[in-house]
C-alpha atoms as a PDB file:
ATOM      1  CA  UNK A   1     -14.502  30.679  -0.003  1.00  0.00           C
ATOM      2  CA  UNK A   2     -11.040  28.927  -0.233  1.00  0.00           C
ATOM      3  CA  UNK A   3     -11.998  27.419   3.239  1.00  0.00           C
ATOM      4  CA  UNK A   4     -14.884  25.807   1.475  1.00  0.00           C
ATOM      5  CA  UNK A   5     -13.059  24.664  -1.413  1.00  0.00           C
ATOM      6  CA  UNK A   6     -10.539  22.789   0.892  1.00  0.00           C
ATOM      7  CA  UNK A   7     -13.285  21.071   2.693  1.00  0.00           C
ATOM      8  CA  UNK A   8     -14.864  20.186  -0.757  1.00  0.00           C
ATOM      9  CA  UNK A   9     -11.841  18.786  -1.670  1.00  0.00           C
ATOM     10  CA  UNK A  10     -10.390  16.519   0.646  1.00  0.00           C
ATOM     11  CA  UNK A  11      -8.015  13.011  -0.019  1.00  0.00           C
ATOM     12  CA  UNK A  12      -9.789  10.260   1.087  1.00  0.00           C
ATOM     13  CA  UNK A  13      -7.117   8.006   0.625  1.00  0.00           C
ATOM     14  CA  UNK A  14      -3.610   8.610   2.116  1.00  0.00           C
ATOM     15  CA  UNK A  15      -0.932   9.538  -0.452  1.00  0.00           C
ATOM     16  CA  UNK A  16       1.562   7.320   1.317  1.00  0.00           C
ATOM     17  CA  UNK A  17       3.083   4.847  -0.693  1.00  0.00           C
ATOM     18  CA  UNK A  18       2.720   1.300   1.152  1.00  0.00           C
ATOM     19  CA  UNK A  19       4.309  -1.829  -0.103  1.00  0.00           C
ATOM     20  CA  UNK A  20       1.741  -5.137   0.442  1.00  0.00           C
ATOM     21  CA  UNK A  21       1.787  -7.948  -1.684  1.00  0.00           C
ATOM     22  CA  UNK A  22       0.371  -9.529  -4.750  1.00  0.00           C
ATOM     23  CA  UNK A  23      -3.367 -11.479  -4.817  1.00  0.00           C
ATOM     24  CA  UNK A  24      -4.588 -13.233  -7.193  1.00  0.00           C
ATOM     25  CA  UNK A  25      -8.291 -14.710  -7.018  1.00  0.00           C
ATOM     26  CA  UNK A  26      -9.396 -17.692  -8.938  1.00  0.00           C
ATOM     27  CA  UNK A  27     -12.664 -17.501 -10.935  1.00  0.00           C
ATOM     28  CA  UNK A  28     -15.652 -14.733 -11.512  1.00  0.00           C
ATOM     29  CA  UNK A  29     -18.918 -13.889 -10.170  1.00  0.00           C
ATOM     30  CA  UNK A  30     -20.657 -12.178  -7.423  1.00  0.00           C
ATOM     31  CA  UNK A  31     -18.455 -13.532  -4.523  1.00  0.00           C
ATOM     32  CA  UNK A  32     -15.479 -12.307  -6.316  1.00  0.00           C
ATOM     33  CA  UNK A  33     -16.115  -9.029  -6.802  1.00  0.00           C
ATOM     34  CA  UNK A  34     -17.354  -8.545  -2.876  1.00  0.00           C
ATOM     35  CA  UNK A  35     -14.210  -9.860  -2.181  1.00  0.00           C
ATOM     36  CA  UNK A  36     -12.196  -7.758  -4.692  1.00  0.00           C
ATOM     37  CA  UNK A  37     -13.935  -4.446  -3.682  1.00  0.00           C
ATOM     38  CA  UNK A  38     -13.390  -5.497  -0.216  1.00  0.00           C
ATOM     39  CA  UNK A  39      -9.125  -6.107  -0.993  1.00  0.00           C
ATOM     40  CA  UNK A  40      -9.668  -2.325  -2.866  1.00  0.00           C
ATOM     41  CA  UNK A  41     -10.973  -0.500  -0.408  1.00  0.00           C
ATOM     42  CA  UNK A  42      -8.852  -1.486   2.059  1.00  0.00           C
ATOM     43  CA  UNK A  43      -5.555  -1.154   0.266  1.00  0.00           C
ATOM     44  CA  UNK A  44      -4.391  -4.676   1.127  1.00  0.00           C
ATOM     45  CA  UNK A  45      -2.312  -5.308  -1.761  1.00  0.00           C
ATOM     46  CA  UNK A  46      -0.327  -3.607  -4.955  1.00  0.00           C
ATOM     47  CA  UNK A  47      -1.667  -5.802  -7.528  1.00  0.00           C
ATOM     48  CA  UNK A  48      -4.713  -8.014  -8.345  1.00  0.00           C
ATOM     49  CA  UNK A  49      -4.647 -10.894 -10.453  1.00  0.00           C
ATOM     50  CA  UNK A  50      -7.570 -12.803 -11.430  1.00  0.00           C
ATOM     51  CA  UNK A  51      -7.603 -16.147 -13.289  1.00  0.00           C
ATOM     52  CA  UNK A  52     -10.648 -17.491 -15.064  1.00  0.00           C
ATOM     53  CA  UNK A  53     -11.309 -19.605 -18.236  1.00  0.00           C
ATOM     54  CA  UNK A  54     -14.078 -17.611 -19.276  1.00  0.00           C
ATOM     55  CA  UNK A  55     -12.032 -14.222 -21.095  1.00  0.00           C
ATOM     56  CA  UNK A  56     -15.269 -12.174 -21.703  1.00  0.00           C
ATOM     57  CA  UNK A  57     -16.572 -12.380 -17.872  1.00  0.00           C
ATOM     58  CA  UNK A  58     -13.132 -11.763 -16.469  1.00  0.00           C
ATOM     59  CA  UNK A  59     -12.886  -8.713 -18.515  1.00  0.00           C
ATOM     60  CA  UNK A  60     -16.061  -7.229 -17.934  1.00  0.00           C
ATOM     61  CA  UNK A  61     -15.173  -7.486 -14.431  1.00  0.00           C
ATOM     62  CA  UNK A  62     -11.657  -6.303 -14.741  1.00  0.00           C
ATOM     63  CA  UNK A  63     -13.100  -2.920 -16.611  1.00  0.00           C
ATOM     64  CA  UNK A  64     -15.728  -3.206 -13.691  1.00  0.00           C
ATOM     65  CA  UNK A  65     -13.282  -2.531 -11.028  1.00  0.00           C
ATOM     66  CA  UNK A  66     -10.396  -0.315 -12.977  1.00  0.00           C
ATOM     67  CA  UNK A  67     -14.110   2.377 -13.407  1.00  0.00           C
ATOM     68  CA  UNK A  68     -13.941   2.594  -9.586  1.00  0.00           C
ATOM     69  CA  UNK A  69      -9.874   3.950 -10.108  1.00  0.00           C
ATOM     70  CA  UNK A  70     -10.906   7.517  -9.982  1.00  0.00           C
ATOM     71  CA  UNK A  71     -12.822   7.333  -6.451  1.00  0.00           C
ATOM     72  CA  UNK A  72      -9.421   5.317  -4.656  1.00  0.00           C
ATOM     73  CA  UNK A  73      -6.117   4.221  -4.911  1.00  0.00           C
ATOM     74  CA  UNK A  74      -6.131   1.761  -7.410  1.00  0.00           C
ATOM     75  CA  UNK A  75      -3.596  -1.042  -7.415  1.00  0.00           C
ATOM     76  CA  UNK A  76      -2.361  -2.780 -10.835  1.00  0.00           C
ATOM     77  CA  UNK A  77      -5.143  -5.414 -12.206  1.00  0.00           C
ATOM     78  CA  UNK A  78      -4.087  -8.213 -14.260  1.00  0.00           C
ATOM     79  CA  UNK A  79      -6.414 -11.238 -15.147  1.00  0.00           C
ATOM     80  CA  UNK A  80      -5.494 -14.060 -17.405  1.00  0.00           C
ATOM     81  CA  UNK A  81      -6.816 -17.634 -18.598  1.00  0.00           C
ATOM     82  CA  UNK A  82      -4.262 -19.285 -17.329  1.00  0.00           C
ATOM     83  CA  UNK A  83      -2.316 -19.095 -14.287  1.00  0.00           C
ATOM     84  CA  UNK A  84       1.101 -17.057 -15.450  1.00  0.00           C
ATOM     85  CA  UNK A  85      -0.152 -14.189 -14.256  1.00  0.00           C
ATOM     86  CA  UNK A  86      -0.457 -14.968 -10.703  1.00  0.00           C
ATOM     87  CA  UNK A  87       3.191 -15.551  -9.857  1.00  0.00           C
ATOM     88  CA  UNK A  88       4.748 -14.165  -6.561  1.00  0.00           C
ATOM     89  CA  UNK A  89       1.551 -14.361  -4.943  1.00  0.00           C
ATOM     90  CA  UNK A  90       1.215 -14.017  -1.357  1.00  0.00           C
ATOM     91  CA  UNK A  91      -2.349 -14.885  -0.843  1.00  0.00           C
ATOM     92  CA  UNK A  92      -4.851 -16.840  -3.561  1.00  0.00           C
ATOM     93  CA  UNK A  93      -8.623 -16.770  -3.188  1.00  0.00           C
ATOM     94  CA  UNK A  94     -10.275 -19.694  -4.760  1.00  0.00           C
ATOM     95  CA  UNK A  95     -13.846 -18.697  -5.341  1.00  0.00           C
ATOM     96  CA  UNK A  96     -14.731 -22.044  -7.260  1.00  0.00           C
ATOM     97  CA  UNK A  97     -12.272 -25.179  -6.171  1.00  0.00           C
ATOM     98  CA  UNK A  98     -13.951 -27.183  -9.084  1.00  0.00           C
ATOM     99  CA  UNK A  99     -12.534 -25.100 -11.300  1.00  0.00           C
ATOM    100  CA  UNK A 100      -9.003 -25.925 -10.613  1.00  0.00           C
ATOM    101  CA  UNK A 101      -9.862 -29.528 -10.800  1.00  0.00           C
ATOM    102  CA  UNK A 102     -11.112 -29.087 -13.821  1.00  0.00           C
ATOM    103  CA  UNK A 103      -8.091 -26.925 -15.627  1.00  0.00           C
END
């Protein structure tokens, strides 16, 4: 039985603690997310950070992806309207270019 319960019960993330860097995407929507989900499950960074000027969207998606925290390792999500939060970024995704025109 306890042979069971160990294969049952297996981490399918590794409990190593790896260092990557900060990424912060620029707007909402559908190619967003795929991309977001696609930064998660791969572990490529320690922190998210997602700028848009439209607050309810980005939180719905924010709570979206913090659900999915029990099923992987979830790095720290911060979104903002404005750009402070995305400081010390190595890598920023611009989903919409117009949008940073526009702002």
């Amino acid at each position: 039985m306890a042979a069971v319960k160990c294969e049952l019960i297996k981490n399918f993330t590794s409990e190593e603690t790896v260092h990557h860097d900060k990424i912060s995407i620029i707007g909402t929507g559908l190619v967003v997310m795929a991309c977001a989900n696609s930064i998660l499950l791969k572990g490529l960074s320690d922190e998210l950070a997602f700028v848009d000027v439209d607050e309810g969207k980005l939180k719905g998606e924010t709570v979206a992806l913090q659900h999915g925290s029990p099923f992987m390792k979830m790095p720290n999500i911060v979104s903002s309207k404005d750009y402070l939060c995305s400081p010390g970024c190595k890598l920023i995704f611009a989903s919409n270019p117009v949008d940073i025109l526009i702002t």
